[in-house]
Protein backbone atom coordinates (compact mmCIF):
# COMPACT_ATOMS: atom_id res chain seq x y z
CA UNK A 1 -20.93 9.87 8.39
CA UNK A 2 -17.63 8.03 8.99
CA UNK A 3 -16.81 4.75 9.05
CA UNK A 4 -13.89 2.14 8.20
CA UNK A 5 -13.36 0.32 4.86
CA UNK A 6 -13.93 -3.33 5.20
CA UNK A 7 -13.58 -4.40 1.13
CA UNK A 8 -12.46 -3.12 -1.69
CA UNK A 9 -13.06 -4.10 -5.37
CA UNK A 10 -11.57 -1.42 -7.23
CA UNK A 11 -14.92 0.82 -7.53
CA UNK A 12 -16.78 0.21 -5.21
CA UNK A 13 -16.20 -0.16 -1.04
CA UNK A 14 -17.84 -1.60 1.83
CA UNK A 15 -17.83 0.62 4.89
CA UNK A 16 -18.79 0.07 7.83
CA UNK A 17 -20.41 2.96 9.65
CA UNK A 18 -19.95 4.23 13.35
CA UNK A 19 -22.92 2.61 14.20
CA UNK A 20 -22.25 -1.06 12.81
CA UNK A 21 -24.28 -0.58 9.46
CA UNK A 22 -22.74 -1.44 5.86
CA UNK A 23 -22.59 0.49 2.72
CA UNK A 24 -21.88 0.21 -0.33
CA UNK A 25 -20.12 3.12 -1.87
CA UNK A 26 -17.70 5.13 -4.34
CA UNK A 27 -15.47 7.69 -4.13
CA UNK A 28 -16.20 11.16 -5.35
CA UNK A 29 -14.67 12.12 -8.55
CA UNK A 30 -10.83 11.64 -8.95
CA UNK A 31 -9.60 11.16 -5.54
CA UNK A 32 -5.68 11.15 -4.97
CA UNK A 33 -4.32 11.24 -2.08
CA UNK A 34 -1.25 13.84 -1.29
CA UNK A 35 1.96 11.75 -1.83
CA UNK A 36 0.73 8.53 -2.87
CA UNK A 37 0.42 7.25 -6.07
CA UNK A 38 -1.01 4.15 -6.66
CA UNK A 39 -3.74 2.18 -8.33
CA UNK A 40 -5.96 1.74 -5.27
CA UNK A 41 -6.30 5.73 -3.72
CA UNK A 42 -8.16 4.17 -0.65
CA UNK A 43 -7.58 1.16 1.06
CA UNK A 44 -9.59 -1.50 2.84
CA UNK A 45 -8.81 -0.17 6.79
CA UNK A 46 -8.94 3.32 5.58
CA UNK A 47 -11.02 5.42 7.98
CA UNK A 48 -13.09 7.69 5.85
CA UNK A 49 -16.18 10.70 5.66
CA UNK A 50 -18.98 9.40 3.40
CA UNK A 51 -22.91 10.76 2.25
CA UNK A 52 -25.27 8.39 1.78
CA UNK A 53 -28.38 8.95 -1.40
CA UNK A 54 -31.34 7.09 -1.34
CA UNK A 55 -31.54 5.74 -5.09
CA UNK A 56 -35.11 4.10 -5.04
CA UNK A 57 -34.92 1.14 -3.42
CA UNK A 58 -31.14 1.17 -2.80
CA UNK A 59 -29.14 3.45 -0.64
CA UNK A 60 -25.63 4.33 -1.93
CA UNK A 61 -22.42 6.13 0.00
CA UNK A 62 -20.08 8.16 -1.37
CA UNK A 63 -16.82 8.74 0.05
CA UNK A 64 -15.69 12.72 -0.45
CA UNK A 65 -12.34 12.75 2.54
CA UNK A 66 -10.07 9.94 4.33
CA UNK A 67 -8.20 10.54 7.72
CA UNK A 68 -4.85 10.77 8.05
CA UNK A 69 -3.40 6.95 8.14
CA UNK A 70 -1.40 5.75 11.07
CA UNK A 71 0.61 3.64 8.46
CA UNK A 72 0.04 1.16 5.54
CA UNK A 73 1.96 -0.94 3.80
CA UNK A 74 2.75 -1.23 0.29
CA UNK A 75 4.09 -3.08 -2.73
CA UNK A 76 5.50 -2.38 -5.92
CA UNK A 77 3.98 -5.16 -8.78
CA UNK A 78 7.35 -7.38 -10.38
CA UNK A 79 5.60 -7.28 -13.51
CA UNK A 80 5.97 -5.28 -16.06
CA UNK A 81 3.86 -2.43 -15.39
CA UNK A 82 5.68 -1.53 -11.75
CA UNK A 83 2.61 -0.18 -10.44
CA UNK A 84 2.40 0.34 -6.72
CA UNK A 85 -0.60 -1.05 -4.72
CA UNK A 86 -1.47 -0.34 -1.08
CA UNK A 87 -2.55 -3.13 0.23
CA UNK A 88 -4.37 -2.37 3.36
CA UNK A 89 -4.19 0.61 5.97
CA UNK A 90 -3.82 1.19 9.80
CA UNK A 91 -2.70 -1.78 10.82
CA UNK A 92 -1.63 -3.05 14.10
CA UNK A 93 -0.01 -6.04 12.97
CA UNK A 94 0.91 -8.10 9.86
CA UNK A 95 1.24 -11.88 9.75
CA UNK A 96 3.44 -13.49 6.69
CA UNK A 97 2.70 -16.67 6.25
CA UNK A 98 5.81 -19.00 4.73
CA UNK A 99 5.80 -22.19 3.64
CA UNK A 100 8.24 -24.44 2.67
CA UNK A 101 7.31 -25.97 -0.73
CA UNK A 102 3.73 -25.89 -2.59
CA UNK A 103 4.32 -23.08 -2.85
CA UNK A 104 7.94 -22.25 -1.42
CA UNK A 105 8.54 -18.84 0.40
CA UNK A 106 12.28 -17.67 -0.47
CA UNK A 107 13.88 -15.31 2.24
CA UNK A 108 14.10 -12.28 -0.73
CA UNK A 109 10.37 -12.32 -0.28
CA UNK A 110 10.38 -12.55 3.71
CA UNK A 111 13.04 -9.91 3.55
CA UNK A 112 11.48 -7.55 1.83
CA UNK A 113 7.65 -7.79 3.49
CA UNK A 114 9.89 -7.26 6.58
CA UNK A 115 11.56 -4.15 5.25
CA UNK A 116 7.84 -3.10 4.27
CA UNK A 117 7.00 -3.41 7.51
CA UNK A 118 9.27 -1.49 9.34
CA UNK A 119 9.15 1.07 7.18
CA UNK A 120 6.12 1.60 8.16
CA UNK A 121 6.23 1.19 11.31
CA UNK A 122 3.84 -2.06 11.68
CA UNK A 123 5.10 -4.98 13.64
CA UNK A 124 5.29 -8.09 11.56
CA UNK A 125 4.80 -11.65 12.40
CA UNK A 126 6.29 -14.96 10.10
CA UNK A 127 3.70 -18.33 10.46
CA UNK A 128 5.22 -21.08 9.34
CA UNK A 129 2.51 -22.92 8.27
CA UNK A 130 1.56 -26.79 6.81
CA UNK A 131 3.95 -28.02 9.26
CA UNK A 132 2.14 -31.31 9.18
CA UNK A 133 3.09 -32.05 5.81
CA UNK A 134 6.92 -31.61 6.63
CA UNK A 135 9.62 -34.52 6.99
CA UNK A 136 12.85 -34.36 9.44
CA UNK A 137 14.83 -32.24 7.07
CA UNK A 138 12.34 -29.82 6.15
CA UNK A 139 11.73 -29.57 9.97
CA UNK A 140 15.14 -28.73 10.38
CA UNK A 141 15.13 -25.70 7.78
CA UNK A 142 12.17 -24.44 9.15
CA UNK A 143 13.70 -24.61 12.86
CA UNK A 144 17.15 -22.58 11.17
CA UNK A 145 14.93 -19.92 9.55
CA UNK A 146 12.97 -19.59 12.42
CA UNK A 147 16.24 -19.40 14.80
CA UNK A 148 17.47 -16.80 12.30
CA UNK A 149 14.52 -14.43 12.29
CA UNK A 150 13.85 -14.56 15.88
CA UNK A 151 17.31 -13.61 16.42
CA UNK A 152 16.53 -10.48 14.38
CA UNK A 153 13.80 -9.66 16.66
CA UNK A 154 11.01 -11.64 14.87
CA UNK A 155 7.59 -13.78 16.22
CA UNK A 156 7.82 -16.68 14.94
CA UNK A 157 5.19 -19.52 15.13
CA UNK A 158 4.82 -22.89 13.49
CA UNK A 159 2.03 -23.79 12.96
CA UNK A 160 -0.93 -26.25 11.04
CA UNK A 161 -4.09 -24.52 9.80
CA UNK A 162 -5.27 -27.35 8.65
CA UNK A 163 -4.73 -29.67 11.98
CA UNK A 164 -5.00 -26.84 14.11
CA UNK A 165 -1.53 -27.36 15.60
CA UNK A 166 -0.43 -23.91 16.93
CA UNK A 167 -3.13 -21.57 15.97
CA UNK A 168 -4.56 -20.98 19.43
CA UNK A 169 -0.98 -19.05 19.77
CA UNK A 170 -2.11 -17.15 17.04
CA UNK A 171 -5.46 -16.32 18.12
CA UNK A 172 -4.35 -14.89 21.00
CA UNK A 173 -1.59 -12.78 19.56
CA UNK A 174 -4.52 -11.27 17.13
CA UNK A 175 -6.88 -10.34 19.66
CA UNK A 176 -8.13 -7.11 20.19
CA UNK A 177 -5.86 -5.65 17.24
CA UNK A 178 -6.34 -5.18 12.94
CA UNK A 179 -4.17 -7.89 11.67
CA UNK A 180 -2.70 -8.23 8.02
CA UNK A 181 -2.98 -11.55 6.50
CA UNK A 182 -0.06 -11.65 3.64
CA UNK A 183 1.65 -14.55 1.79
CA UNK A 184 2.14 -16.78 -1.62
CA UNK A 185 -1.60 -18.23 -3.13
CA UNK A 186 -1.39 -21.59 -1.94
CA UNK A 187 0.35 -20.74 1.74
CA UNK A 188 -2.83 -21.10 3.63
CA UNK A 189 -4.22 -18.00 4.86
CA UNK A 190 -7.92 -18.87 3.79
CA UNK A 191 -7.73 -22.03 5.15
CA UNK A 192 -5.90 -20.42 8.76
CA UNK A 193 -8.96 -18.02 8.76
CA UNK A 194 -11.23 -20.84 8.62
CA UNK A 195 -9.47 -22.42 11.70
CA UNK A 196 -9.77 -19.37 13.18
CA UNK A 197 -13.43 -18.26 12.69
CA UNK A 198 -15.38 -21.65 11.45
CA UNK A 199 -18.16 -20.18 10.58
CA UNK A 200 -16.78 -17.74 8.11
CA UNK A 201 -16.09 -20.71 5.42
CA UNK A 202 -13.88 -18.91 3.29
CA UNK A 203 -12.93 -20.11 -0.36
CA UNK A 204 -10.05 -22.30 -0.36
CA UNK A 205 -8.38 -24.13 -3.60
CA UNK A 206 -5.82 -27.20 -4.00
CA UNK A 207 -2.55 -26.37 -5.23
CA UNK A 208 -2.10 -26.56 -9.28
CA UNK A 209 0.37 -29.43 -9.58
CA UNK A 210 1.43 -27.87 -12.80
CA UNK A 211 3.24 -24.90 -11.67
CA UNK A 212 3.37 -25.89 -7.76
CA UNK A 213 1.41 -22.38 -7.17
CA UNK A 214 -1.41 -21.46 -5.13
CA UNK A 215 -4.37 -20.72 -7.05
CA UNK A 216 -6.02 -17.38 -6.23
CA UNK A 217 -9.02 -17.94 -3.68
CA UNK A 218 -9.22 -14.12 -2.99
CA UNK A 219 -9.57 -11.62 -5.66
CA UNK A 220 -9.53 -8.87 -3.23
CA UNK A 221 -8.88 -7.27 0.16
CA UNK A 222 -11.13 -7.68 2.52
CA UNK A 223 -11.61 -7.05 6.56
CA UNK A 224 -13.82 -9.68 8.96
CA UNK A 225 -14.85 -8.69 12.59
CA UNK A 226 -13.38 -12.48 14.45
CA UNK A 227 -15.98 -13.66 17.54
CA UNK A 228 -12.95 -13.46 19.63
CA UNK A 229 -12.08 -9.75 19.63
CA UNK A 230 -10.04 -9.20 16.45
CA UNK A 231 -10.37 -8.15 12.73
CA UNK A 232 -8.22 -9.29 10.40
CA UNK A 233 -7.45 -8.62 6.67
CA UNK A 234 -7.32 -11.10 3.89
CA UNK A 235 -5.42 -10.32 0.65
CA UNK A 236 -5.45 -11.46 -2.66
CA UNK A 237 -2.02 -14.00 -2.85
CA UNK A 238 1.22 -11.96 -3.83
CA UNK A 239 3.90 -13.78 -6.49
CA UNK A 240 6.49 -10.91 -5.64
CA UNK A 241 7.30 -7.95 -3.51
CA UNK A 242 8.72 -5.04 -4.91
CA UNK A 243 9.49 -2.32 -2.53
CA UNK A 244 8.42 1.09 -2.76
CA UNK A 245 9.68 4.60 -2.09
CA UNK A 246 12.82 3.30 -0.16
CA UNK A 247 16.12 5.64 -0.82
CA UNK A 248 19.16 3.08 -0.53
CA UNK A 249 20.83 5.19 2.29
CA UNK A 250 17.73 4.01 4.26
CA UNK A 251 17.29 0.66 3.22
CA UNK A 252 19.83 -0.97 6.03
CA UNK A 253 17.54 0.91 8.89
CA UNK A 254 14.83 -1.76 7.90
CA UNK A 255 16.96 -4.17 8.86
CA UNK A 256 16.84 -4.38 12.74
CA UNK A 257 20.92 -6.21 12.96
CA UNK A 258 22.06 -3.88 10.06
CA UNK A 259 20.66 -1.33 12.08
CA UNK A 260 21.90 -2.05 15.40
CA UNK A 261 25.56 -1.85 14.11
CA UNK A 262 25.23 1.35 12.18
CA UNK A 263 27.06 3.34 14.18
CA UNK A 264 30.22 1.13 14.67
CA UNK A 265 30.64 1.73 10.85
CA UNK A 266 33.53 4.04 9.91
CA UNK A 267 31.08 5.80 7.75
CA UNK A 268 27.75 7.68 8.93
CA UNK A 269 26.87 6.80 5.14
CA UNK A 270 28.22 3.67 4.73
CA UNK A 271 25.80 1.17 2.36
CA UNK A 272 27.71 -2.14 3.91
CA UNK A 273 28.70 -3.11 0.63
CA UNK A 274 32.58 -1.75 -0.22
CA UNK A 275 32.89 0.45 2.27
CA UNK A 276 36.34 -0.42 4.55
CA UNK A 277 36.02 -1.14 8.35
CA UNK A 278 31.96 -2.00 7.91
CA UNK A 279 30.54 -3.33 10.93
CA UNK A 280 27.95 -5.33 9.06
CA UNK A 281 30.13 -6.67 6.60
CA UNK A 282 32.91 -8.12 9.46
CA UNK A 283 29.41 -9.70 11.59
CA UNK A 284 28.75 -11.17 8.07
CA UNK A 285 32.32 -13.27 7.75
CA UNK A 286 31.86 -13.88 11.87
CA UNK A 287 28.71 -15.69 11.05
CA UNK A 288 26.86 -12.81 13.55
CA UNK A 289 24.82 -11.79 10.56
CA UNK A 290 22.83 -14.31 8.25
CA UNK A 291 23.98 -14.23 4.87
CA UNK A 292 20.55 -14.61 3.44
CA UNK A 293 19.39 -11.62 5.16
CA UNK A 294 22.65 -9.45 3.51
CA UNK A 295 21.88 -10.97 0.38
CA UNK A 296 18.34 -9.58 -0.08
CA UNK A 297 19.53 -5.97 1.48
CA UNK A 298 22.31 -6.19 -1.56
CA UNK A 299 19.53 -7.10 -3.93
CA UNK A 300 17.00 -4.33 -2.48
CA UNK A 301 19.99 -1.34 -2.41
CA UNK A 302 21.39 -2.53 -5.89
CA UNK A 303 17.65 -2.22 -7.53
CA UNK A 304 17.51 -6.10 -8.51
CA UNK A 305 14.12 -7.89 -9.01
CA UNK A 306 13.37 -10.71 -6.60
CA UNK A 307 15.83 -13.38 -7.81
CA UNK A 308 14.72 -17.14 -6.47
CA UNK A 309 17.09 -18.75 -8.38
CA UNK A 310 20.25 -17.83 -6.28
CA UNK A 311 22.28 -20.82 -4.16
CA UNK A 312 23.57 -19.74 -0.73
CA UNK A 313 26.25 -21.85 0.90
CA UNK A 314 23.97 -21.79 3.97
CA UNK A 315 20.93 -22.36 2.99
CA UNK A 316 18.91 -23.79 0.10
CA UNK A 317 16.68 -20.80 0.07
C-alpha cells in the first residue's frame, strides 16, 4: 500500500493510505536513508510503501521503502549534541511566523530558515503575527523588517491569530498546497491554526513570564487535512536554527540580493567578506543591502552559533 505520513512520534507513524484510511505503523528494521543522516529517517509528508498485519484485534503497518522527496527542509539542533532533524518533507510552502517580543524573533533566525528554504528549493513565507498587541514603535519595526524582506523577494503578511486580522490572506495563500508551519514556542502557530480550522482546537499555552518563552504546545510534527482545500504541518517550537550541509562557497546563493550581484564580483569565488571590488560588500556601505541580512550570512559562512545578543546600528534586532 502507499500512503503519506501525517505524524510522527519517533516510533511510530500515522499514514494515511491512498484510499483515506489511517494507520498506525513502524518502520522495518534500521532504515537510513542514502545521504541523510539524521535522528528522524522518515518524515511527517514523506510518501511511503507500507504492509499492513492483522495483530488480533489491532491492525498494524509497517513501512519497508519511501519515494524519492521533492525537497525537505532541515535543521541542525544549537545544543550540544548538533544532531540534525528533518523536520517535515515535500512541501509546497513554509510559513515562519515572527514576532516581536514574547517571544522575540531575531533576523539570525529569519535568515537562516530562509537560507533553509532556498536551499531546498521551497518557497517561504514570514507572518508577522500578534500585531494587536503592538504599540506605534513596534509597528514601525515590524513595517522596516517587513519593507526589508519584501525587498528581498519575500511574502510578507501581518497579521492577528488571535483577532483574526489578516488571516483570510493567509488562508487563501495555503489553499490547495502542503504548508510548513515553523516558528519560536510562544509565536502563535497553534493558536493561527485554530483561526484557521475552528474545529480542530489545538493545544495552546500562555507565555512563561519567567523566561519570556513559549511553552511547548506540540511535542511533535504533525499534518491536518484544512475544510478549505489545504494541509498544513505543525511543528514542535524551535529555540535555534542551525543549518545543515551548506559549503560556505554556496551559502551567498541562499541569499536572493547576494545572489543577484554575484556576478558583478571581481571574483567567481568571492565569499563577500575581504575580497576587493565585492559587489555585495559596496551595496552594503550604499545602504542597497540590509546590514542585518550580511550579518547573519557572515555568521552562517564563518561557522558561528546563532548570536542574539549582537547591536546593529540599524536595527535593534
Amino acid at each position: 500500500m502507499k500512503g503519506t505520513v501525517y505524524k510522527s512520534t519517533g516510533s511510530w507513524y500515522t499514514v494515511k493510505a491512498e484510499d483515506g484510511k489511517f494507520y498506525e505503523c513502524r518502520i522495518k528494521g534500521k532504515f537510513r536513508i542514502k545521504g541523510i543522516k539524521s535522528t528522524n529517517p522518515i518524515a511527517v509528508g514523506d510518501r511511503v510503501d507500507f504492509d499492513i498485519d492483522e495483530l488480533g484485534d489491532d491492525i498494524v503497518g509497517t513501512i519497508y521503502s519511501i519515494e524519492d522527496r521533492k525537497n525537505y527542509i532541515i535543521r541542525k539542533s544549537v545544543n550540544l549534541s548538533k544532531q540534525t532533524h528533518i523536520i517535515a518533507a515535500n512541501l509546497d510552502q513554509a510559513f515562519l511566523l515572527v514576532t516581536l517580543n514574547n517571544p522575540m524573533t531575531y533576523t539570525i533566525f529569519i535568515d537562516r530558515f530562509l537560507a533553509t528554504a532556498e536551499a531546498y528549493g521551497i518557497p517561504a513565507v514570514l507572518l508577522f503575527n500578534k500585531i494587536d498587541t503592538y504599540g506605534d514603535e513596534e509597528m514601525v519595526e515590524v513595517k522596516y523588517l517587513a519593507s526589508l524582506y519584501r525587498k528581498v523577494g519575500y511574502e510578507c503578511i501581518g497579521l492577528s491569530a488571535k483577532t483574526g486580522k489578516n488571516v483570510d490572506q493567509v488562508k487563501e495563500a495555503m489553499q490547495h498546497k502542503t504548508n510548513l508551519f515553523a516558528g519560536h514556542s510562544g509565536a502563535g502557530k497553534s493558536t493561527l491554526i485554530n483561526t484557521l480550522e475552528p474545529t480542530m482546537a489545538l493545544r495552546t499555552a500562555e507565555i512563561s513570564e519567567q523566561h519570556l518563552q513559549g511553552q511547548h504546545t506540540t511535542t511533535f510534527a504533525e499534518m491536518y487535512d484544512l475544510s478549505f482545500g489545504a494541509r498544513i504541518i505543525d511543528t514542535p517550537g524551535i529555540k535555534g536554527f542551525g543549518i545543515v550541509d551548506m559549503e560556505k562557497e554556496e551559502i551567498g546563493d541562499y541569499f536572493p540580493e547576494f545572489f543577484a550581484l554575484k556576478g558583478q564580483c571581481k571574483f567567481n569565488n568571492c565569499l563577500h567578506l575581504d575580497e576587493p571590488l565585492c559587489a555585495v560588500k559596496e551595496a552594503l556601505e550604499n545602504d542597497e543591502v540590509a546590514w542585518s541580512r550580511y550579518r547573519s550570512y557572515v555568521q552562517m559562512v564563518t561557522g558561528e552559533e546563532e548570536n542574539y545578543r549582537i547591536d546593529t546600528h540599524d536595527s535593534k534586532r
